[in-house]
PDB file of N, CA and C in Angstrom:
ATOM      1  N   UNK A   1       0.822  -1.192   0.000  1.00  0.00           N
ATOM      2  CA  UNK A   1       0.000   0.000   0.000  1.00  0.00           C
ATOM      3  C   UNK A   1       0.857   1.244   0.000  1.00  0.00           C
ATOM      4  N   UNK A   2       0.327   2.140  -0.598  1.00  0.00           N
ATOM      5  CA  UNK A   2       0.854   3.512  -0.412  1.00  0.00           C
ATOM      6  C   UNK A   2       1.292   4.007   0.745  1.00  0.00           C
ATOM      7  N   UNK A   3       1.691   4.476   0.840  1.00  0.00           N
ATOM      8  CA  UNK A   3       2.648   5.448   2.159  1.00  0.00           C
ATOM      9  C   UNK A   3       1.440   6.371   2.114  1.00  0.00           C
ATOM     10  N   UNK A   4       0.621   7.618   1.561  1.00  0.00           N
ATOM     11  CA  UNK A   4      -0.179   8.612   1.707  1.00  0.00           C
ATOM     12  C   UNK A   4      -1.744   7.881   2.236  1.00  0.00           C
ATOM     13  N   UNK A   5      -1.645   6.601   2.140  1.00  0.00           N
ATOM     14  CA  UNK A   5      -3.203   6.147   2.267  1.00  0.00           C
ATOM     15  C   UNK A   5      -3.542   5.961   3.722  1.00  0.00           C
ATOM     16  N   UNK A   6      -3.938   5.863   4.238  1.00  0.00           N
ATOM     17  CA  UNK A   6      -4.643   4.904   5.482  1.00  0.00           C
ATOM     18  C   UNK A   6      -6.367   4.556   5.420  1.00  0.00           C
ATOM     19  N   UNK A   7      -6.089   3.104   5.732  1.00  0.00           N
ATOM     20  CA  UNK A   7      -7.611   3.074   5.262  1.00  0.00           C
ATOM     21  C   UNK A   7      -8.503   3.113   6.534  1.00  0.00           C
ATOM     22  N   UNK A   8      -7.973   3.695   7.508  1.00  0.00           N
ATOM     23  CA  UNK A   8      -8.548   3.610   8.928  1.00  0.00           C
ATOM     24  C   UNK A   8      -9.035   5.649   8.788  1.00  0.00           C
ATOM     25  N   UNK A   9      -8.534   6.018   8.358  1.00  0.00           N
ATOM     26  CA  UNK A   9      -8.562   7.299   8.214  1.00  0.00           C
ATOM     27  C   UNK A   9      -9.267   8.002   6.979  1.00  0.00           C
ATOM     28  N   UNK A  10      -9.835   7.483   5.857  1.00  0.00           N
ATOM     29  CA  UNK A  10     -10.402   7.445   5.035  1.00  0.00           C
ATOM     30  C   UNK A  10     -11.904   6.914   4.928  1.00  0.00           C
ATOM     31  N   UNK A  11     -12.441   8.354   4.063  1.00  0.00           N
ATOM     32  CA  UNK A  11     -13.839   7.813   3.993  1.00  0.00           C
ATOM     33  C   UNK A  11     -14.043   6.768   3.202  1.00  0.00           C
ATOM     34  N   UNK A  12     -15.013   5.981   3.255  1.00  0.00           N
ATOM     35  CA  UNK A  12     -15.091   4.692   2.483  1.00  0.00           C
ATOM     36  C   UNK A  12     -16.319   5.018   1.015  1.00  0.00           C
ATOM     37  N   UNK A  13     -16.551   6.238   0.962  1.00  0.00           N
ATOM     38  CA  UNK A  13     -17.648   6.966  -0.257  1.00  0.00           C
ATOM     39  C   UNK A  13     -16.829   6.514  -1.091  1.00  0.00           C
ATOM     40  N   UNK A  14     -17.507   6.271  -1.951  1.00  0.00           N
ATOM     41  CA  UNK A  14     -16.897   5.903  -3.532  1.00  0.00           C
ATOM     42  C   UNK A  14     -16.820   7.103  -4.147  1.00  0.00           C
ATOM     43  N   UNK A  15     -17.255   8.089  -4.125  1.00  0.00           N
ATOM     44  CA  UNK A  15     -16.939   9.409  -4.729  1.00  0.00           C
ATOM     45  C   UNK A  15     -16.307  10.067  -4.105  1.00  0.00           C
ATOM     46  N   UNK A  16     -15.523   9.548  -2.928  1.00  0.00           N
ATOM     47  CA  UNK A  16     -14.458  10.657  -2.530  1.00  0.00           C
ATOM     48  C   UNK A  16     -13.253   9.528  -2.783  1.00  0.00           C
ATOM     49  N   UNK A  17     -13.119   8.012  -2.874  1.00  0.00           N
ATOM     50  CA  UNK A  17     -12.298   7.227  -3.366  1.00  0.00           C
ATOM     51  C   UNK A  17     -11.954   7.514  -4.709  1.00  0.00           C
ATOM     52  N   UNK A  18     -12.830   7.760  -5.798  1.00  0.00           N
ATOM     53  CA  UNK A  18     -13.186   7.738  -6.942  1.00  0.00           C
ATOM     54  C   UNK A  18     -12.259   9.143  -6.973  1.00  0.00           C
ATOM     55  N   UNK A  19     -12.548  10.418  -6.380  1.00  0.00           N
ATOM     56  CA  UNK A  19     -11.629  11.581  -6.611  1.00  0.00           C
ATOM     57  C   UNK A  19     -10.308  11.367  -6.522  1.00  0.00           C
ATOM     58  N   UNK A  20     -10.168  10.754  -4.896  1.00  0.00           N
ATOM     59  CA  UNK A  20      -8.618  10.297  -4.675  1.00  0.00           C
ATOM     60  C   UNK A  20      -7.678   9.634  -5.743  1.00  0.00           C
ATOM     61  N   UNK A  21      -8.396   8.450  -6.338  1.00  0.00           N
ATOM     62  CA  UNK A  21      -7.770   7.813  -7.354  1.00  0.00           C
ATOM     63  C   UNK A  21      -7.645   8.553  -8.658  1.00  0.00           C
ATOM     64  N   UNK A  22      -8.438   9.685  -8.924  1.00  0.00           N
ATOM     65  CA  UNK A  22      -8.326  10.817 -10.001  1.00  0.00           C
ATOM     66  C   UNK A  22      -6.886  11.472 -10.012  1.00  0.00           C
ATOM     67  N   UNK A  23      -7.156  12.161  -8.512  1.00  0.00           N
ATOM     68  CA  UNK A  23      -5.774  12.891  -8.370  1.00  0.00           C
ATOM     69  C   UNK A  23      -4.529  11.878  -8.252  1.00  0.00           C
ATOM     70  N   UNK A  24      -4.627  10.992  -7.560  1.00  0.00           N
ATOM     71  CA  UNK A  24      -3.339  10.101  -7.693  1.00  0.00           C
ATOM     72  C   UNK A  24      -2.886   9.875  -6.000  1.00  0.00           C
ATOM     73  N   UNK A  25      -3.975  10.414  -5.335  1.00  0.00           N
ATOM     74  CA  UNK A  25      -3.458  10.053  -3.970  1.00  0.00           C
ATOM     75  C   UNK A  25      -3.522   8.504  -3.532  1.00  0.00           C
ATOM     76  N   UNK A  26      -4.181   7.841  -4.050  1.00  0.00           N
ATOM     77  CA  UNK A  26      -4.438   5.926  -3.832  1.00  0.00           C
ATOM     78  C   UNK A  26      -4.723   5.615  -5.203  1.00  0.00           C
ATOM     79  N   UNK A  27      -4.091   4.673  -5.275  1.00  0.00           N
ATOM     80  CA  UNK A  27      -3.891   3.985  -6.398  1.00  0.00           C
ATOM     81  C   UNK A  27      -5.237   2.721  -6.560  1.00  0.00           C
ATOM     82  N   UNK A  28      -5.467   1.884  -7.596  1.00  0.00           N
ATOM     83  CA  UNK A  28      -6.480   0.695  -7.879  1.00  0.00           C
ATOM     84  C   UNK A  28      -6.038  -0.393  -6.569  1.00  0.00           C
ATOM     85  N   UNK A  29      -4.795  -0.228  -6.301  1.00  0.00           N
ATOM     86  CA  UNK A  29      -4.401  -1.389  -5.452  1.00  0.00           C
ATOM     87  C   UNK A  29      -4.810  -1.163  -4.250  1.00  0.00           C
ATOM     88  N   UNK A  30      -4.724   0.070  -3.814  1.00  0.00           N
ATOM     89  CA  UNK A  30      -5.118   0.330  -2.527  1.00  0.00           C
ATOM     90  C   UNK A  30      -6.613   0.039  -2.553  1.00  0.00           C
ATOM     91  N   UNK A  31      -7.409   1.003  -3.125  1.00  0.00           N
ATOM     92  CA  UNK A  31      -8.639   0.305  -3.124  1.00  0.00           C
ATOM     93  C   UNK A  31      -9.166  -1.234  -3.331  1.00  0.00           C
ATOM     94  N   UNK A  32      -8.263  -1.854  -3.844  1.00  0.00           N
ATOM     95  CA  UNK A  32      -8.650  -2.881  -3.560  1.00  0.00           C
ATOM     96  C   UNK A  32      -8.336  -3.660  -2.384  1.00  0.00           C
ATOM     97  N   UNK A  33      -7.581  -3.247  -1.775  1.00  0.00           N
ATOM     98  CA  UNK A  33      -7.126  -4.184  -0.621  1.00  0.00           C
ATOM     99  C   UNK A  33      -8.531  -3.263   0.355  1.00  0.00           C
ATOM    100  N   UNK A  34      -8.539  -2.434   0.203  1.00  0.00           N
ATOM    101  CA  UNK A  34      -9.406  -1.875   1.890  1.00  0.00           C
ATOM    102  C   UNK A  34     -10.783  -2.636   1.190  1.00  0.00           C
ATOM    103  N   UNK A  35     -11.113  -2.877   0.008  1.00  0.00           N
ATOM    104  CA  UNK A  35     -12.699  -3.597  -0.086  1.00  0.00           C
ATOM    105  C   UNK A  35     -12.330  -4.811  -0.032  1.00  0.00           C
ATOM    106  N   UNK A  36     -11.235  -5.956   0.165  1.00  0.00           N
ATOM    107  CA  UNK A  36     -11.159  -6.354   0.701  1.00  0.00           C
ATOM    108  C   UNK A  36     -11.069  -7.060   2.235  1.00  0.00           C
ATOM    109  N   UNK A  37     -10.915  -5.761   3.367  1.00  0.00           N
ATOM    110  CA  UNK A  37     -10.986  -5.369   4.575  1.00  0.00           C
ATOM    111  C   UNK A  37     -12.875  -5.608   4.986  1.00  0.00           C
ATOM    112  N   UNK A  38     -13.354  -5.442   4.086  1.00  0.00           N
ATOM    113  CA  UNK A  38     -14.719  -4.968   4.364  1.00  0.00           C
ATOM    114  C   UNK A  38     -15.365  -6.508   4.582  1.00  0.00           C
ATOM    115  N   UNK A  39     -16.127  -6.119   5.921  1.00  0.00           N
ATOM    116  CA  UNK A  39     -17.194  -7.345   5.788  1.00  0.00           C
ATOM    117  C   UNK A  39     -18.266  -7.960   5.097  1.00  0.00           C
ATOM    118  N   UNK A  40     -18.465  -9.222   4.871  1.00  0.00           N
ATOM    119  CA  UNK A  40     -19.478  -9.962   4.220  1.00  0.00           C
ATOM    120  C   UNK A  40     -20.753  -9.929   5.329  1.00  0.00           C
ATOM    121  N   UNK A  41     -21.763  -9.006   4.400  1.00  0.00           N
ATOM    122  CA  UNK A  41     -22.860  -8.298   5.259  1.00  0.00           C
ATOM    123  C   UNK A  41     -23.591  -9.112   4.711  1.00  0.00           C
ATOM    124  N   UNK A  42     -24.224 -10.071   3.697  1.00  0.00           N
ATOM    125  CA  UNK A  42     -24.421 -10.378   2.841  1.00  0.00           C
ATOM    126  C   UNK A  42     -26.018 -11.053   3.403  1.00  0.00           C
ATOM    127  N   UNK A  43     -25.579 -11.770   4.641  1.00  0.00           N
ATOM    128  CA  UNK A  43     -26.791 -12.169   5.351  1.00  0.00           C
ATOM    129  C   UNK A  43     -28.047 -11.208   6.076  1.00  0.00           C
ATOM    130  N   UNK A  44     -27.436  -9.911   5.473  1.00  0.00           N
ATOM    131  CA  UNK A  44     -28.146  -8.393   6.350  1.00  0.00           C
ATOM    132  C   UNK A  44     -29.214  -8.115   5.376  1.00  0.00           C
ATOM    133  N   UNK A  45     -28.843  -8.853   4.017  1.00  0.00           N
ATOM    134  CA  UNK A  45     -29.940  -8.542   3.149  1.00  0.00           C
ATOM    135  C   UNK A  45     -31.436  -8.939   3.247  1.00  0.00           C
ATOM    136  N   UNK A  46     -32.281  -8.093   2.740  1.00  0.00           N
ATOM    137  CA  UNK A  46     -33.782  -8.280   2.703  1.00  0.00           C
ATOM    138  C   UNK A  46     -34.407  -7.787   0.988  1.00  0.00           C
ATOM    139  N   UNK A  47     -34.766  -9.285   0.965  1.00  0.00           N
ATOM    140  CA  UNK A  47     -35.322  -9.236  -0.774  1.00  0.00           C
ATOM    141  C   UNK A  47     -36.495  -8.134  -0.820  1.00  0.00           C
ATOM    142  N   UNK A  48     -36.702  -7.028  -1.508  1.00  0.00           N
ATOM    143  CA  UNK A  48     -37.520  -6.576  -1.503  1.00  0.00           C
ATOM    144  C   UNK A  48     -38.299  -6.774  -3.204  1.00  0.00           C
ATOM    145  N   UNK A  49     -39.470  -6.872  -3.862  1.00  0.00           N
ATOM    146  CA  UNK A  49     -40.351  -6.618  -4.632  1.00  0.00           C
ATOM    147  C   UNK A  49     -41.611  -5.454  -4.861  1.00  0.00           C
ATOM    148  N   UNK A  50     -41.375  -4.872  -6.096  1.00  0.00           N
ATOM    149  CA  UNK A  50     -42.086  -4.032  -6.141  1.00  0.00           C
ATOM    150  C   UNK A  50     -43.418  -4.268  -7.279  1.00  0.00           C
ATOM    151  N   UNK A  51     -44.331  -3.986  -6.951  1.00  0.00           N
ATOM    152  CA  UNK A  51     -45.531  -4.303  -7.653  1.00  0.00           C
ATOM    153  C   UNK A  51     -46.068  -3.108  -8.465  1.00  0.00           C
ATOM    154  N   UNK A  52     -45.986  -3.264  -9.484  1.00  0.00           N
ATOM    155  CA  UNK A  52     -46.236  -1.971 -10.412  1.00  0.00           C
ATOM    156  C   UNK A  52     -47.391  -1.391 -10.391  1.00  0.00           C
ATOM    157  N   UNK A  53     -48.261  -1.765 -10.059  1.00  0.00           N
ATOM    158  CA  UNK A  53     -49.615  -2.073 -10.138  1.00  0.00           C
ATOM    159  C   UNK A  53     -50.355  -1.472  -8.863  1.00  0.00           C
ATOM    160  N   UNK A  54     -49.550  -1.329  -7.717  1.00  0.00           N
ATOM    161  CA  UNK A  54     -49.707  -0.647  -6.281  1.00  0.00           C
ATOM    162  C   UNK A  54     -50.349   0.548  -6.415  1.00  0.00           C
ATOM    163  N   UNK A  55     -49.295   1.208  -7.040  1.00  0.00           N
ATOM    164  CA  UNK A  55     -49.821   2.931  -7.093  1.00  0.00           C
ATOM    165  C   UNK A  55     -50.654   3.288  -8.160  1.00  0.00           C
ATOM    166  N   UNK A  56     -51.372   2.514  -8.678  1.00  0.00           N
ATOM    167  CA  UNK A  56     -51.768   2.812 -10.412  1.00  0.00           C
ATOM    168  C   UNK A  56     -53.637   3.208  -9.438  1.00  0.00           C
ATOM    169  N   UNK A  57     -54.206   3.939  -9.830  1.00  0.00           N
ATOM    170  CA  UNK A  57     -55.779   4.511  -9.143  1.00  0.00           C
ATOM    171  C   UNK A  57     -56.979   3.800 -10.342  1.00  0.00           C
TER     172      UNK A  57
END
């Protein structure tokens, strides 16, 4: 990892990652290792369906 990064100290927004990696402050690698860091929430999910037909009068 970069010397300028910390991923403890960094917002995890993709549009302020997305800038960083513009300017050149973190590189693809860095980002990939901290979404690697990130937990498998995966079981937090809730299927939702939407019925088109709900709001129609």
């Amino acid at each position: 990892m970069s010397n300028r990064f910390n991923a403890e100290s960094i917002s995890n927004d993709k549009r302020i990652l997305s800038r960083k990696l513009s300017q050149g402050e973190i590189s693809e690698k860095d980002i990939q290792a901290l979404l690697k860091k990130l937990p498998d929430v995966a079981e937090n999910a809730e299927e939702v369906t939407l019925n088109e037909n709900e709001n129609e009068n």
